[in-house]
C-alpha atoms as a PDB file:
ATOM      1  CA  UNK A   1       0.000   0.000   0.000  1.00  0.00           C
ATOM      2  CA  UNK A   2       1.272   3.557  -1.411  1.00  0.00           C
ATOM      3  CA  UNK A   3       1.874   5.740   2.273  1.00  0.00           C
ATOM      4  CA  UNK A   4      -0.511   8.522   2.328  1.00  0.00           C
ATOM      5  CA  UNK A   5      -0.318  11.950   0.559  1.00  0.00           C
ATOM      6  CA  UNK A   6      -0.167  15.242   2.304  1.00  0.00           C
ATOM      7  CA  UNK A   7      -3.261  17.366   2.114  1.00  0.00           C
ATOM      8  CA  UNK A   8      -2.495  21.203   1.036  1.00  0.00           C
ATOM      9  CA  UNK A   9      -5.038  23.583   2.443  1.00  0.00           C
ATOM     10  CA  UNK A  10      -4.934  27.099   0.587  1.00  0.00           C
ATOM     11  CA  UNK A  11      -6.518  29.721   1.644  1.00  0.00           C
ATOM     12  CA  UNK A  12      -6.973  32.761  -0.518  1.00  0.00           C
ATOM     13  CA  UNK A  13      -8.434  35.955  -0.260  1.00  0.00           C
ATOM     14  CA  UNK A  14      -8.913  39.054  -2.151  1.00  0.00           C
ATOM     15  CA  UNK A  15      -5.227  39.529  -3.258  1.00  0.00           C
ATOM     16  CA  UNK A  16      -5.541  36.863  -5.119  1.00  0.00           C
ATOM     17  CA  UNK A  17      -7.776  38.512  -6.978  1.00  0.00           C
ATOM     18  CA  UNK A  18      -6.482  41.280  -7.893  1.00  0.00           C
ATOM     19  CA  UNK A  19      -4.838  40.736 -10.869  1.00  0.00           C
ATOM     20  CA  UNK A  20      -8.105  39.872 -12.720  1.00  0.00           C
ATOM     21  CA  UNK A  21      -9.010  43.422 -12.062  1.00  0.00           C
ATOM     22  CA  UNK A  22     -11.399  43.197  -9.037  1.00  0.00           C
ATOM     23  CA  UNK A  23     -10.085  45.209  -6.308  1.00  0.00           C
ATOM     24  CA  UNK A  24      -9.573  44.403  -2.319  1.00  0.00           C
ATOM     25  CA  UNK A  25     -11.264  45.664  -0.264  1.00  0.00           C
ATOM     26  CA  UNK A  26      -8.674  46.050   3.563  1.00  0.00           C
ATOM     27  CA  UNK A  27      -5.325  46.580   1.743  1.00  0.00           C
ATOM     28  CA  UNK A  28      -3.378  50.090   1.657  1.00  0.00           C
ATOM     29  CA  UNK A  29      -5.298  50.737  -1.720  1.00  0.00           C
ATOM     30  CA  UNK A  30      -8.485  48.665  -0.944  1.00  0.00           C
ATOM     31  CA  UNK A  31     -12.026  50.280  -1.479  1.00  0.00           C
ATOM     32  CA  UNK A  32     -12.601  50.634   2.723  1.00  0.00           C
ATOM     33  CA  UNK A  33      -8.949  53.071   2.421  1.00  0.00           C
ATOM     34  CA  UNK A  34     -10.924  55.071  -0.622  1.00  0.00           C
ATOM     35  CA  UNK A  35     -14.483  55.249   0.320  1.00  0.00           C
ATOM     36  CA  UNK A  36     -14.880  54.047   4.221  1.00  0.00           C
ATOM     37  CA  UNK A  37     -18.331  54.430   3.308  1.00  0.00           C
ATOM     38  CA  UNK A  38     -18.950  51.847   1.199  1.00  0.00           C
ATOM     39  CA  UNK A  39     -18.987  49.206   4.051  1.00  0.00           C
ATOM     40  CA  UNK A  40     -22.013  50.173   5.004  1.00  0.00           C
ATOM     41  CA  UNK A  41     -23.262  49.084   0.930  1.00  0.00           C
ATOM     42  CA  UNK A  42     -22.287  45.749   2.190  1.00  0.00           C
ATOM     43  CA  UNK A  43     -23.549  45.704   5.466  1.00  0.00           C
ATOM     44  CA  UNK A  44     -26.643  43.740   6.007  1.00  0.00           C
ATOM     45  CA  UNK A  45     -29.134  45.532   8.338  1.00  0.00           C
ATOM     46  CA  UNK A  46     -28.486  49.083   6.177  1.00  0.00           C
ATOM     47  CA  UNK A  47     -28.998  47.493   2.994  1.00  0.00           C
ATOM     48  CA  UNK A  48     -32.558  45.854   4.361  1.00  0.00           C
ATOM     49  CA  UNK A  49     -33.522  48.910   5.827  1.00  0.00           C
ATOM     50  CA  UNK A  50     -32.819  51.345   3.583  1.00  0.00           C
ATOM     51  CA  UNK A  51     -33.282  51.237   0.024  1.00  0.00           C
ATOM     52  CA  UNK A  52     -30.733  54.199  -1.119  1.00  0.00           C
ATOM     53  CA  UNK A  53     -28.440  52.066   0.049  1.00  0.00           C
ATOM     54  CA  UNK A  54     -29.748  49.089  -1.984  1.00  0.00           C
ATOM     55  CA  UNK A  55     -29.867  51.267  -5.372  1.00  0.00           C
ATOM     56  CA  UNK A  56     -25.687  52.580  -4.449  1.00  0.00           C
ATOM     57  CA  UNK A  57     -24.487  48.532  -3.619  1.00  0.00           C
ATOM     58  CA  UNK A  58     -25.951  47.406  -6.987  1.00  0.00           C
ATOM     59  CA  UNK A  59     -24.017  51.062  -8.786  1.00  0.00           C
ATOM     60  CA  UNK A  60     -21.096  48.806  -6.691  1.00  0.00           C
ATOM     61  CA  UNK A  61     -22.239  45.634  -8.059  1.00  0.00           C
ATOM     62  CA  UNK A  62     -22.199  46.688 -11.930  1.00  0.00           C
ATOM     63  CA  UNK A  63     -18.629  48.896 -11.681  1.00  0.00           C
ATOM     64  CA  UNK A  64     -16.653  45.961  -9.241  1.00  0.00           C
ATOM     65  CA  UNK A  65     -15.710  44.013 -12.632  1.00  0.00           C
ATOM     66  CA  UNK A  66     -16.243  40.538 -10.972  1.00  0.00           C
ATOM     67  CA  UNK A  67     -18.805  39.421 -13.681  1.00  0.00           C
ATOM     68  CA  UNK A  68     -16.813  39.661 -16.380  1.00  0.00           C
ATOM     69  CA  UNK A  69     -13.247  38.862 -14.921  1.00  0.00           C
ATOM     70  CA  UNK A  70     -11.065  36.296 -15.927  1.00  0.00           C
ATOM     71  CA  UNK A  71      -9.077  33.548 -13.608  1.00  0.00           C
ATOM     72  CA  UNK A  72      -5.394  35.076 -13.572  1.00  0.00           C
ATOM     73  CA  UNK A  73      -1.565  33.351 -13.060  1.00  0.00           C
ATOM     74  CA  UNK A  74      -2.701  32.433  -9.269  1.00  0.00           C
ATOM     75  CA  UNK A  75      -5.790  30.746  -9.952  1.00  0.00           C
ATOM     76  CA  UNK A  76      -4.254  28.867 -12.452  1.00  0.00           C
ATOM     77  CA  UNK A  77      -1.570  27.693 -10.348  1.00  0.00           C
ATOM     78  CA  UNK A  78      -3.647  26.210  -8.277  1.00  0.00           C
ATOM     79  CA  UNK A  79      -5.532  24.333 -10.829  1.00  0.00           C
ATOM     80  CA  UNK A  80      -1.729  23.023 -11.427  1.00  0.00           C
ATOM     81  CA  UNK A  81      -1.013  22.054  -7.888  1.00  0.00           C
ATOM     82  CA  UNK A  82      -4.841  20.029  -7.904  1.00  0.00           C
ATOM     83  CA  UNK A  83      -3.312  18.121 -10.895  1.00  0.00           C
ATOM     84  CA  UNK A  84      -0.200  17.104  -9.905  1.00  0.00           C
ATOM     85  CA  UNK A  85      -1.899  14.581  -8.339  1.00  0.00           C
ATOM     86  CA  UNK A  86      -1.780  15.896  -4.770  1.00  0.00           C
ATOM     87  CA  UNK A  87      -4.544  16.133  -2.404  1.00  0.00           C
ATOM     88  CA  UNK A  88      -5.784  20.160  -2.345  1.00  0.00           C
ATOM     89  CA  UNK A  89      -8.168  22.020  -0.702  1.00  0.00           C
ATOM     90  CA  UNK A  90      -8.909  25.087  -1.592  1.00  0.00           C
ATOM     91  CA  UNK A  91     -10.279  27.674   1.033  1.00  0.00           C
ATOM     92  CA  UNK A  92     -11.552  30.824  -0.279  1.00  0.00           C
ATOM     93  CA  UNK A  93     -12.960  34.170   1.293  1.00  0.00           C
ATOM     94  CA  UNK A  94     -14.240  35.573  -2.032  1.00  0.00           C
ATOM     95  CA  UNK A  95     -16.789  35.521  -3.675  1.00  0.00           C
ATOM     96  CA  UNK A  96     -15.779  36.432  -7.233  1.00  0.00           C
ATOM     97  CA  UNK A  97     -15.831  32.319  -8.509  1.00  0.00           C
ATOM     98  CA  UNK A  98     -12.813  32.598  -9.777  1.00  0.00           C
ATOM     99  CA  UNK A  99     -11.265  29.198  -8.506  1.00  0.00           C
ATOM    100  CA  UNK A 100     -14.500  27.516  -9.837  1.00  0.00           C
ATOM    101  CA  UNK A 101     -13.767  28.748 -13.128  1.00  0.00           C
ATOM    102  CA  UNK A 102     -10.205  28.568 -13.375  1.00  0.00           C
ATOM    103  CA  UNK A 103     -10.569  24.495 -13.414  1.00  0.00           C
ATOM    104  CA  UNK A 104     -10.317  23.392  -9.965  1.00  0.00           C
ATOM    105  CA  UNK A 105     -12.765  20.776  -9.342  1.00  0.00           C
ATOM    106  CA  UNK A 106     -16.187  21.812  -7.220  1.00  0.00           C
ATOM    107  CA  UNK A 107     -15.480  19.387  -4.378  1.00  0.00           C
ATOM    108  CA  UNK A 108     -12.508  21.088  -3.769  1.00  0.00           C
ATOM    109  CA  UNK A 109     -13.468  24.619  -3.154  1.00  0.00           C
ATOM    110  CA  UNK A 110     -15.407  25.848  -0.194  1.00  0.00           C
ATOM    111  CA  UNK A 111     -16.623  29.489  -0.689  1.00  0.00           C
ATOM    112  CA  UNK A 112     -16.812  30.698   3.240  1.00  0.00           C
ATOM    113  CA  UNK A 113     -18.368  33.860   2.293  1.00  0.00           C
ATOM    114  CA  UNK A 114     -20.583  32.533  -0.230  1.00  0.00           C
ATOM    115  CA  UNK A 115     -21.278  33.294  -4.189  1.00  0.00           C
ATOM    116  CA  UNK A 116     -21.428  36.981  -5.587  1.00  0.00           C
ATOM    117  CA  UNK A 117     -22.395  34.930  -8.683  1.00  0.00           C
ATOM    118  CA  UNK A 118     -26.302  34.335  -7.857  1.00  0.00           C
ATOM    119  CA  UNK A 119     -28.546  36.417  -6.035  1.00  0.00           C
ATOM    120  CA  UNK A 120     -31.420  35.842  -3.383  1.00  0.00           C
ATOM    121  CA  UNK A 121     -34.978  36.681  -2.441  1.00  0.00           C
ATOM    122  CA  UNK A 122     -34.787  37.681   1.277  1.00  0.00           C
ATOM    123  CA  UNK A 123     -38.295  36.744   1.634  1.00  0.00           C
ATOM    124  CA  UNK A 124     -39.245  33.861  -0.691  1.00  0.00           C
ATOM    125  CA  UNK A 125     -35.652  32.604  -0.996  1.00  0.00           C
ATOM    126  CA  UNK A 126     -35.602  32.032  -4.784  1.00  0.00           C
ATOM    127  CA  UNK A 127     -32.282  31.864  -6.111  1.00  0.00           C
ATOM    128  CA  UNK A 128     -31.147  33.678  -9.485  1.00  0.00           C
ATOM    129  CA  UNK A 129     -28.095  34.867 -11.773  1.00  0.00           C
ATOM    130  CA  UNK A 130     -26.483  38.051 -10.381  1.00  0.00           C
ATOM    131  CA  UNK A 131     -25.786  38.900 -14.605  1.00  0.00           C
ATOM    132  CA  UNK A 132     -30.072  39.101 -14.411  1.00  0.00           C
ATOM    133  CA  UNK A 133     -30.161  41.460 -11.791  1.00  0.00           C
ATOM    134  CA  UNK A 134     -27.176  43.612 -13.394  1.00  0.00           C
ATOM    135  CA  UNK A 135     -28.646  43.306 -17.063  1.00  0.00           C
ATOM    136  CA  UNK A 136     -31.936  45.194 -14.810  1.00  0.00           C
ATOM    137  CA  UNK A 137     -29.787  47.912 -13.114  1.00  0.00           C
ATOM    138  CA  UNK A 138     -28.324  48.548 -16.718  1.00  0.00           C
ATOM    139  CA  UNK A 139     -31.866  48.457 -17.834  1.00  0.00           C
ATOM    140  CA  UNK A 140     -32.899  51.402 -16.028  1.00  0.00           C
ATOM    141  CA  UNK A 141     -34.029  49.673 -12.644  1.00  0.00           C
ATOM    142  CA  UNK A 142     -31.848  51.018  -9.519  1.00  0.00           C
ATOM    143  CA  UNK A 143     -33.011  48.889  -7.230  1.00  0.00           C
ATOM    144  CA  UNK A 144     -34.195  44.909  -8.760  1.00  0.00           C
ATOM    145  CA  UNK A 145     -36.868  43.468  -6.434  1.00  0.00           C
ATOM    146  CA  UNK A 146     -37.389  39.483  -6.809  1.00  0.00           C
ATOM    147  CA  UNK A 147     -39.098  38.985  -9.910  1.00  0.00           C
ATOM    148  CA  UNK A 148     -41.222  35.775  -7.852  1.00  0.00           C
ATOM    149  CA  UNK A 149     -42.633  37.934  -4.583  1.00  0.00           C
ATOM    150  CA  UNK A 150     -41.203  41.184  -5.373  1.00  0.00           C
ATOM    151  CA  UNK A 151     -39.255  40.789  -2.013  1.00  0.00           C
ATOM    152  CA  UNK A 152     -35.273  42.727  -1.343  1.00  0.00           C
ATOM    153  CA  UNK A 153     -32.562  40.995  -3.656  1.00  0.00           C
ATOM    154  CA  UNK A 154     -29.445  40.575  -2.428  1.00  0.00           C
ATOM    155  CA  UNK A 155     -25.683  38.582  -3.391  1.00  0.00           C
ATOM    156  CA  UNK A 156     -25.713  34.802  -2.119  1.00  0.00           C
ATOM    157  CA  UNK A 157     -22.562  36.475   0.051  1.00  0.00           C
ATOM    158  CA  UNK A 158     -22.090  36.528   3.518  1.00  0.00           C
ATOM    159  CA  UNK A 159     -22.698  40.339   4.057  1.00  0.00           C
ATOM    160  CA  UNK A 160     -21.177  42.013   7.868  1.00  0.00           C
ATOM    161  CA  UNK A 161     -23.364  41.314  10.397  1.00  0.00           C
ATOM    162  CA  UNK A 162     -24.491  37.839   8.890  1.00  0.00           C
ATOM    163  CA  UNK A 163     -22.709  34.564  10.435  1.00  0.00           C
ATOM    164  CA  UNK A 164     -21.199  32.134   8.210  1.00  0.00           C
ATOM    165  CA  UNK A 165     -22.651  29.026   7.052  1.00  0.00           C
ATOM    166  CA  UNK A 166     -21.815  26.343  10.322  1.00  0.00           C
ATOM    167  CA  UNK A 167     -21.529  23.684   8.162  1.00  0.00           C
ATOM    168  CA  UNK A 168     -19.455  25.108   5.787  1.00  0.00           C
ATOM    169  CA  UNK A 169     -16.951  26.656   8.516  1.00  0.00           C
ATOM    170  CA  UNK A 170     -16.797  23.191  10.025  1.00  0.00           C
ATOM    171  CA  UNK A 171     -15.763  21.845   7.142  1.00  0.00           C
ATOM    172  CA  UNK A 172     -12.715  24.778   6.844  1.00  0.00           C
ATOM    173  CA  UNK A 173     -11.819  23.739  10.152  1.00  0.00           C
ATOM    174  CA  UNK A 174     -11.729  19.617   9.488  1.00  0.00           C
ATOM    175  CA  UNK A 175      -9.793  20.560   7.071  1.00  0.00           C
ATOM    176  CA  UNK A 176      -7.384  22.750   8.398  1.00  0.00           C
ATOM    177  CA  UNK A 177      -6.491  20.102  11.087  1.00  0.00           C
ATOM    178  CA  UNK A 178      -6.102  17.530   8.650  1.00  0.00           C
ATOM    179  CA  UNK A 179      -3.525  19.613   6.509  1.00  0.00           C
ATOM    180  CA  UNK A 180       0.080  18.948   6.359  1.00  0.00           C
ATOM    181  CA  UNK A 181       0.811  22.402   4.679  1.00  0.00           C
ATOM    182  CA  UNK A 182      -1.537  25.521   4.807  1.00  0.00           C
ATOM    183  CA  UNK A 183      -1.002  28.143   2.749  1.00  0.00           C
ATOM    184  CA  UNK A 184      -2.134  32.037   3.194  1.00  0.00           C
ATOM    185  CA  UNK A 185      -2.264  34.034   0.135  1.00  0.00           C
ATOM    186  CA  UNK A 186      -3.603  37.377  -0.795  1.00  0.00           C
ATOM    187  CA  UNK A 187      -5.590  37.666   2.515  1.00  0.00           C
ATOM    188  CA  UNK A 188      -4.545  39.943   5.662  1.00  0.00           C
ATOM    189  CA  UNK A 189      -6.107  37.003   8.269  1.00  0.00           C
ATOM    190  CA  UNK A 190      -7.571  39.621  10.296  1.00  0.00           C
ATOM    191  CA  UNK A 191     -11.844  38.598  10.235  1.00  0.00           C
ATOM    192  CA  UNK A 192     -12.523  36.263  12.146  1.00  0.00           C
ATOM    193  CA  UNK A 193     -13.588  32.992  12.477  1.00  0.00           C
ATOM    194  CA  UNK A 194     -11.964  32.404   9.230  1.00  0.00           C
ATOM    195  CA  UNK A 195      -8.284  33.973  10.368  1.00  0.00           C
ATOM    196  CA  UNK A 196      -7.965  31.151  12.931  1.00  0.00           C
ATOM    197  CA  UNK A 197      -7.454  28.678  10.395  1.00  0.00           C
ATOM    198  CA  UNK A 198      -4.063  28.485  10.425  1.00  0.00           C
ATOM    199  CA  UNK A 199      -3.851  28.421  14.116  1.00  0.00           C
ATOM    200  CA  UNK A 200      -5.471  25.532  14.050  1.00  0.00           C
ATOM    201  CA  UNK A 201      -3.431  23.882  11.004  1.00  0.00           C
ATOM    202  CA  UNK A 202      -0.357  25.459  13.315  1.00  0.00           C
ATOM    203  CA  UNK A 203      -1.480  23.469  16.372  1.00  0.00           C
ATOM    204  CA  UNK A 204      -2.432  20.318  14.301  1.00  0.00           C
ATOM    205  CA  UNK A 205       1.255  20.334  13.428  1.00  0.00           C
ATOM    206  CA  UNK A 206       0.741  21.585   9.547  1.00  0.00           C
ATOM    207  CA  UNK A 207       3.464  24.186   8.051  1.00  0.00           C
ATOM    208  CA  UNK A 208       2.658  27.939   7.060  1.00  0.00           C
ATOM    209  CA  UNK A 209       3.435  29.495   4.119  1.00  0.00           C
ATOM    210  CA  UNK A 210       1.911  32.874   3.707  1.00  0.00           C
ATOM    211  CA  UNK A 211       2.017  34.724   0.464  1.00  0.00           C
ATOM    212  CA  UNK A 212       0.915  38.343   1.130  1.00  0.00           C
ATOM    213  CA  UNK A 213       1.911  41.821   0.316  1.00  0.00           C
ATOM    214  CA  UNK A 214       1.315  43.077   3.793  1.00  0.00           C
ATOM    215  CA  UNK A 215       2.234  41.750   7.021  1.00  0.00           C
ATOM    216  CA  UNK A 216      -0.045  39.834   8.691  1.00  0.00           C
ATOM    217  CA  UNK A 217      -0.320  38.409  12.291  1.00  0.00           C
ATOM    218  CA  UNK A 218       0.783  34.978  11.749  1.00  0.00           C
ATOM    219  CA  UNK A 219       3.899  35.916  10.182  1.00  0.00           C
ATOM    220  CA  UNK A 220       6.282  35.341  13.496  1.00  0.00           C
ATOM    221  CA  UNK A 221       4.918  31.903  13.349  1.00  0.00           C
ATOM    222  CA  UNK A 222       4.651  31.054   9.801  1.00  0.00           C
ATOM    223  CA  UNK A 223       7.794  28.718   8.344  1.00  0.00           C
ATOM    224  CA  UNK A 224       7.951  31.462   5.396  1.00  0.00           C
ATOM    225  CA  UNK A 225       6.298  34.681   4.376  1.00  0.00           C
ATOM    226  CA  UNK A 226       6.696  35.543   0.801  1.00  0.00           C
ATOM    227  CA  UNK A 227       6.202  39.004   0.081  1.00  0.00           C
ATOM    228  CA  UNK A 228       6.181  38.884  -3.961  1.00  0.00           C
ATOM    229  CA  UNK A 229       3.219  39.679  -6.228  1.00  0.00           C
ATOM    230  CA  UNK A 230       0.988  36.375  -6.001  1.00  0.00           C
ATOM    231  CA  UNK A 231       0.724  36.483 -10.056  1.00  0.00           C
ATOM    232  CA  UNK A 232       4.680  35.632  -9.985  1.00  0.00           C
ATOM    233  CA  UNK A 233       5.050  33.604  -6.467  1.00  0.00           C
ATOM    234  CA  UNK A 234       2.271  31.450  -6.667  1.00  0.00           C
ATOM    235  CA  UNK A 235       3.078  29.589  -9.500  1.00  0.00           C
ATOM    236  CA  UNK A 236       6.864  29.520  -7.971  1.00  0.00           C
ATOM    237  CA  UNK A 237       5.865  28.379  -4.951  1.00  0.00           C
ATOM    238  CA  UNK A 238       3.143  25.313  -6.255  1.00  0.00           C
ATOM    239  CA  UNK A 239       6.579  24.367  -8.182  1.00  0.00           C
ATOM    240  CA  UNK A 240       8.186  23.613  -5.062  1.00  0.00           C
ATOM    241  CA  UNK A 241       5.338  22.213  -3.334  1.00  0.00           C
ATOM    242  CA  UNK A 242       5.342  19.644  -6.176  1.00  0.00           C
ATOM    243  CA  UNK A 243       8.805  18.943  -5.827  1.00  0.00           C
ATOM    244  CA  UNK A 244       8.158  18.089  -2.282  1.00  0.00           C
ATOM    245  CA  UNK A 245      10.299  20.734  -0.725  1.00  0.00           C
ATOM    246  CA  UNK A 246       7.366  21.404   2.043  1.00  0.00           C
ATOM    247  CA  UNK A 247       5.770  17.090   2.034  1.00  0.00           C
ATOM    248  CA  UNK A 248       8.306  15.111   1.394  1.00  0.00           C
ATOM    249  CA  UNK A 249       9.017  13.363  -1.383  1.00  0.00           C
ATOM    250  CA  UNK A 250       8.061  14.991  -4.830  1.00  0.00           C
ATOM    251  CA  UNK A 251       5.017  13.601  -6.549  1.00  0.00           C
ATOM    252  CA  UNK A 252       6.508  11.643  -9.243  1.00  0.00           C
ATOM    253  CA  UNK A 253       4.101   9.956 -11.697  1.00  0.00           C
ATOM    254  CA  UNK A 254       0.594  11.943 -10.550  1.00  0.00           C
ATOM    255  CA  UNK A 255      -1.787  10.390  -9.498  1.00  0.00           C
ATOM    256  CA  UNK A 256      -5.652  11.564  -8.566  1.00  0.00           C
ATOM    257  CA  UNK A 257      -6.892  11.735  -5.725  1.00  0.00           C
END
């Protein structure tokens, strides 16, 4: 019997992102530093309440550029990590579906904060295309009610001041324990619950590697920080991962798992 393969947890957040032209939204040139009022546009018991709110997160919605952005050098080197045959799960914080459709297989992506690709009725819970409700705000109508119950629209997301999924941070957390090498990149790991994921892949006994332009807390106890644009150490780093500089052996003939 072949011994078993190490698991690679990857977490990503909105750095990773950023080459595909959708902005951050916490780093030194992220949309809070710019407009510190936009929060509220993503904020769930404003945008409920107050409908001029509603009509400026969709003016959000249409200008971010996630609909039409394309998977860039870091997505893809992911999809080359998942193919080399070892075990990878990938973590995300965004919502942009990038890792979906880069290639990476749908069992292996967990989207904490939910799907800015589909919107939802509040009220009747129908689910729809977010490029519907955009081709509508294009269309002339500043605020798109639920074409079922005419009830508030809003991003499958996890907005502030909604809890994440349980089941879906339980499975984060499973697999962050289970991990013999977590990896950080693009993402500050300051919002919580999601930033104690490598804490617990720490205290499981996994390595961390964090790949981020600005410091974050873990870096004191991560086993490197790479400070390099994620378009150009990504792919670098998944090359040595491969090689088995952080697992062991390198992978050899692939296999899939």
């Amino acid at each position: 019997m072949s011994a078993k393969r190490p698991l690679i947890a990857v977490l990503t957040g909105a750095g990773i992102s950023t080459d595909s032209g959708i902005p951050d939204y916490r780093g030194p040139q992220g949309l809070w530093q710019r407009d510190p009022g936009a929060q509220e546009l993503v904020t769930i018991g404003p945008y409920l309440a107050d409908p001029r709110v509603r009509r400026r997160s969709w003016l959000m919605r249409r200008d971010a550029g996630a609909v039409g952005a394309e998977p860039n050098a870091g997505h893809l080197a992911l999809v080359e990590l998942e193919r080399s045959g070892l075990p990878v799960r990938v973590l995300t914080q965004n919502v942009d579906g990038l890792h979906r459709r880069s290639g990476l297989p749908e069992r292996k992506v967990l989207e904490l904060h939910g799907t800015a690709q589909q919107v939802q009725c509040v009220r009747c819970r129908v689910r729809g295309p977010m490029a519907r409700a955009l081709e509508r705000v294009a269309a002339g109508e500043p605020d798109p009610a639920c074409e079922e119950c005419g009830g508030v629209l809003k991003p499958c997301t996890v907005m502030f001041g909604e809890a994440l999924d349980p089941v879906v941070l339980d499975q984060a957390e499973a697999i962050a324990k289970a991990c013999d090498l977590f990896v950080a990149v693009g993402t500050l790991l300051q919002v919580y619950p999601v930033a104690a994921l490598p804490q617990a892949a720490l205290e499981a006994g996994a390595r961390l590697v964090i790949v981020n332009a600005e410091p974050t807390p873990y870096d004191p106890v991560a086993h490197e920080v790479i400070r390099e644009p994620i378009s150009l150490a990504l792919p670098a780093l998944v090359r040595r991962i491969i090689a088995g500089e952080f697992t062991g052996e390198p992978v050899g003939d692939p296999g899939r798992e």
